[in-house]
Protein backbone atom coordinates (compact mmCIF):
# COMPACT_ATOMS: atom_id res chain seq x y z
CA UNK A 1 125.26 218.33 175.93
CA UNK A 2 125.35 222.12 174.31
CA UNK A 3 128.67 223.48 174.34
CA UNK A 4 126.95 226.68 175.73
CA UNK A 5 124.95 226.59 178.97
CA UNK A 6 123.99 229.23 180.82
CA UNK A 7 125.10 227.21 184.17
CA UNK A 8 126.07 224.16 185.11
CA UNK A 9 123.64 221.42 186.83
CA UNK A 10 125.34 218.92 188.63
CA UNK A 11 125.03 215.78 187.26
CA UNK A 12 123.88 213.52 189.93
CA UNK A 13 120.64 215.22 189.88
CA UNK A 14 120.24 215.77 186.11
CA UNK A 15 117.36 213.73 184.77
CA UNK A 16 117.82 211.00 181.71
CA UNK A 17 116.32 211.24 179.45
CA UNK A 18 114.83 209.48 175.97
CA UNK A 19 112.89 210.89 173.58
CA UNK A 20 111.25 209.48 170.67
CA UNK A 21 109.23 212.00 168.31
CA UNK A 22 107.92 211.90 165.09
CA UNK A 23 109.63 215.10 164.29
CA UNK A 24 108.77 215.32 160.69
CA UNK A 25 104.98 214.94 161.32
CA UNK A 26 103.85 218.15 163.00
CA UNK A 27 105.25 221.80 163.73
CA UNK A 28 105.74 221.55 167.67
CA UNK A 29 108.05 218.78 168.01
CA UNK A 30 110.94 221.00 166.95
CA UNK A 31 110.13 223.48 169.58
CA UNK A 32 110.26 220.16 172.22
CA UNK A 33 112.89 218.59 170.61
CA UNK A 34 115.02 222.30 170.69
CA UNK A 35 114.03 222.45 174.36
CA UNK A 36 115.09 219.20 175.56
CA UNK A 37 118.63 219.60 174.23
CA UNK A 38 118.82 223.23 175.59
CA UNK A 39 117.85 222.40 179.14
CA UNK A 40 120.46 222.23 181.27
CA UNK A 41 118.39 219.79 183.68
CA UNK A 42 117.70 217.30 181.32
CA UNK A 43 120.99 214.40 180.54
CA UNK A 44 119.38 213.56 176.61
CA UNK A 45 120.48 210.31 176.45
CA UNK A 46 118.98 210.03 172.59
CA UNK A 47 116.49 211.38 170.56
CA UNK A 48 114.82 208.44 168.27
CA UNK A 49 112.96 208.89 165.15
CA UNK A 50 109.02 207.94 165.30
CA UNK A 51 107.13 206.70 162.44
CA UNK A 52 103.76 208.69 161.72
CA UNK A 53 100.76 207.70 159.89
CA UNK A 54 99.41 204.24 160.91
CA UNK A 55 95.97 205.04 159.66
CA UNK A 56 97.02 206.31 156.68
CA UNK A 57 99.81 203.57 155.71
CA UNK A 58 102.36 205.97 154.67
CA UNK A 59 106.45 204.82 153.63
CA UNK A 60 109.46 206.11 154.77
CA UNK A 61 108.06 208.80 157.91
CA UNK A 62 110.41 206.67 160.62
CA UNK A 63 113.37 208.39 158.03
CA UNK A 64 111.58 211.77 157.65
CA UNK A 65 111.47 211.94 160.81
CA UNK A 66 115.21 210.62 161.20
CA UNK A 67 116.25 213.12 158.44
CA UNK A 68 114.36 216.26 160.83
CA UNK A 69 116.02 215.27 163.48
CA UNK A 70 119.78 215.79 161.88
CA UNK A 71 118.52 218.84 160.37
CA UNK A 72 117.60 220.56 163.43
CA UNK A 73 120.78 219.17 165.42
CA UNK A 74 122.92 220.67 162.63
CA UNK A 75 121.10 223.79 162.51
CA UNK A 76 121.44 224.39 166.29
CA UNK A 77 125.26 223.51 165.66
CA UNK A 78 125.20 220.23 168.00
CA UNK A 79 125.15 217.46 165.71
CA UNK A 80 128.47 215.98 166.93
CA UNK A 81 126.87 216.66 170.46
CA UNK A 82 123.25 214.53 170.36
CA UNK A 83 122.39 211.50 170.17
CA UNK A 84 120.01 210.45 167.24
CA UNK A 85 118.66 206.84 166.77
CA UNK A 86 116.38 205.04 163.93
CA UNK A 87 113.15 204.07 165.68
CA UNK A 88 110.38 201.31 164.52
CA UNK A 89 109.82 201.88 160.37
CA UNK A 90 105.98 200.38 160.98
CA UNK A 91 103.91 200.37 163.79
CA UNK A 92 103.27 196.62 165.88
CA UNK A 93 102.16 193.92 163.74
CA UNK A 94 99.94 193.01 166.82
CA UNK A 95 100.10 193.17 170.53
CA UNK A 96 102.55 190.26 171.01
CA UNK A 97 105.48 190.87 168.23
CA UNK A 98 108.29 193.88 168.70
CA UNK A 99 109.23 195.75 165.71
CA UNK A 100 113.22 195.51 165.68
CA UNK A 101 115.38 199.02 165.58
CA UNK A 102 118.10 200.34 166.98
CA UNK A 103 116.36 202.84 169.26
CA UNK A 104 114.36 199.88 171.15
CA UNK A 105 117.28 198.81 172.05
CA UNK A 106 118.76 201.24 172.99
CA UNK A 107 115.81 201.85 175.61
CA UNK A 108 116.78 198.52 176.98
CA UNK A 109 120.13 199.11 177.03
CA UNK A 110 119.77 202.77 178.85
CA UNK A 111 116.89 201.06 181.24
CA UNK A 112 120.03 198.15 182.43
CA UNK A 113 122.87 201.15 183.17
CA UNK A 114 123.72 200.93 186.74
CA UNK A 115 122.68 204.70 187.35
CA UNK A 116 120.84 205.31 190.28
CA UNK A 117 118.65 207.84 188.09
CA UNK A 118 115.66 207.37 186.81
CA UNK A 119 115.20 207.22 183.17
CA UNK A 120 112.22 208.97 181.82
CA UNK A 121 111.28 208.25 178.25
CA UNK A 122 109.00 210.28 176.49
CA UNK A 123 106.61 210.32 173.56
CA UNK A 124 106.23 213.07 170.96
CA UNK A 125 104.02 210.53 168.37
CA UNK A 126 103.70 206.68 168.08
CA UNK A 127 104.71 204.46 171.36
CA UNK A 128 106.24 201.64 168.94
CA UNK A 129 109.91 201.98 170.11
CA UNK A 130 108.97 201.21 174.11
CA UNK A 131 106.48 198.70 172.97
CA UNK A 132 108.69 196.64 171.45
CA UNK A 133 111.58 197.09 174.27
CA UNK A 134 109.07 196.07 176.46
CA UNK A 135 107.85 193.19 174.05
CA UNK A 136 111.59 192.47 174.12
CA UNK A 137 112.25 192.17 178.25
CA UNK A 138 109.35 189.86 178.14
CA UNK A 139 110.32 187.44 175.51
CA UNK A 140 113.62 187.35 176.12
CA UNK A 141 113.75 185.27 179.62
CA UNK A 142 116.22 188.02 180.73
CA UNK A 143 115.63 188.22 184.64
CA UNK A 144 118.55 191.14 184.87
CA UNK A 145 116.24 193.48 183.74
CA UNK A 146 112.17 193.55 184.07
CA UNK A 147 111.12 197.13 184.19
CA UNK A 148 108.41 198.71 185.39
CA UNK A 149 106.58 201.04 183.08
CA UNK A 150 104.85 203.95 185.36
CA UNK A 151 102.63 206.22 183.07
CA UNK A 152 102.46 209.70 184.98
CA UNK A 153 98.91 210.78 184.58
CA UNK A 154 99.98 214.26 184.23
CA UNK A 155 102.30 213.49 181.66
CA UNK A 156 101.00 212.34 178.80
CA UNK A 157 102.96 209.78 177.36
CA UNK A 158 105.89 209.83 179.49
CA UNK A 159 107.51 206.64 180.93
CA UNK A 160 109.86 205.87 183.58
CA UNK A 161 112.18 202.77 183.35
CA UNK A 162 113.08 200.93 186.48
CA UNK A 163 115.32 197.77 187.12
CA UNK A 164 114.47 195.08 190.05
CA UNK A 165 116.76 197.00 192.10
CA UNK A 166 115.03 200.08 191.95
CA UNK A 167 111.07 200.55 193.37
CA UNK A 168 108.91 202.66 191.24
CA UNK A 169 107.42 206.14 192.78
């Protein structure tokens, strides 16, 4: 992804990844966010934008948090390099109805790529986007792909995606 690694990790054994952050919201996702990209381990498949601030009913954090992402891509001179997706503008309705955006599905695209790696998706604020890819795979009768979501106790709020083909760990 950078231009400038330190070394090269072969690619068979680099890790995919997704990341969806609320990178507007607090200090420390830019640090993540910086850190993701600059691993040489990590394939970042995209970074999508989080909306913040269910409680508090606030408009437009899904694009602050868009707009924070392109910032810190273009200040770290890899813009053309990464990535960077609109997530979910609200949180779920309720427990049965997705919230449509292009970084949803995108997770269900990335999950149905015949790649033999795992794809880890991970949380930096609100779950919305892999809610509603999962709402998705269950509505949509699609047999091609069911995934299983493993939570890793460990790591909080970080998902791996599997197709039929694959068993989880």
């Amino acid at each position: 992804m950078l231009r400038k690694r330190p070394f090269e990790f072969p690619g068979e054994k680099a890790i995919r990844v997704i990341c969806d952050t609320d990178a507007y919201n607090e200090c420390d996702d830019q640090f993540c966010i910086a850190h993701l990209w600059m691993t040489p381990r990590f394939d970042v498949k995209a970074m999508i934008a989080a909306q913040y601030g269910h409680v508090m009913n606030v408009q437009g954090t899904e694009q602050q948090s868009y707009d924070e992402l392109v910032n810190l891509a273009t200040l770290m001179d890899i813009r053309d390099e990464v990535n960077i997706l609109h997530g979910g503008v609200t949180a779920l309705p309720d427990e049965n109805t997705p919230v449509d955006s292009e970084g949803a599905r995108f997770i269900i695209e990335e999950a149905m790529k015949d790649d033999p790696r795992p794809l880890f998706v991970c949380f930096l604020g609100a779950t919305t986007d892999i809610a509603s890819a999962y709402l998705y795979i269950l509505h949509s009768g699609l047999r091609s792909v069911r995934p299983f979501l493993y939570q890793n106790t460990k790591m909080h709020r970080a998902y791996l995606l599997y197709s039929p083909d694959k068993e989880p760990p």
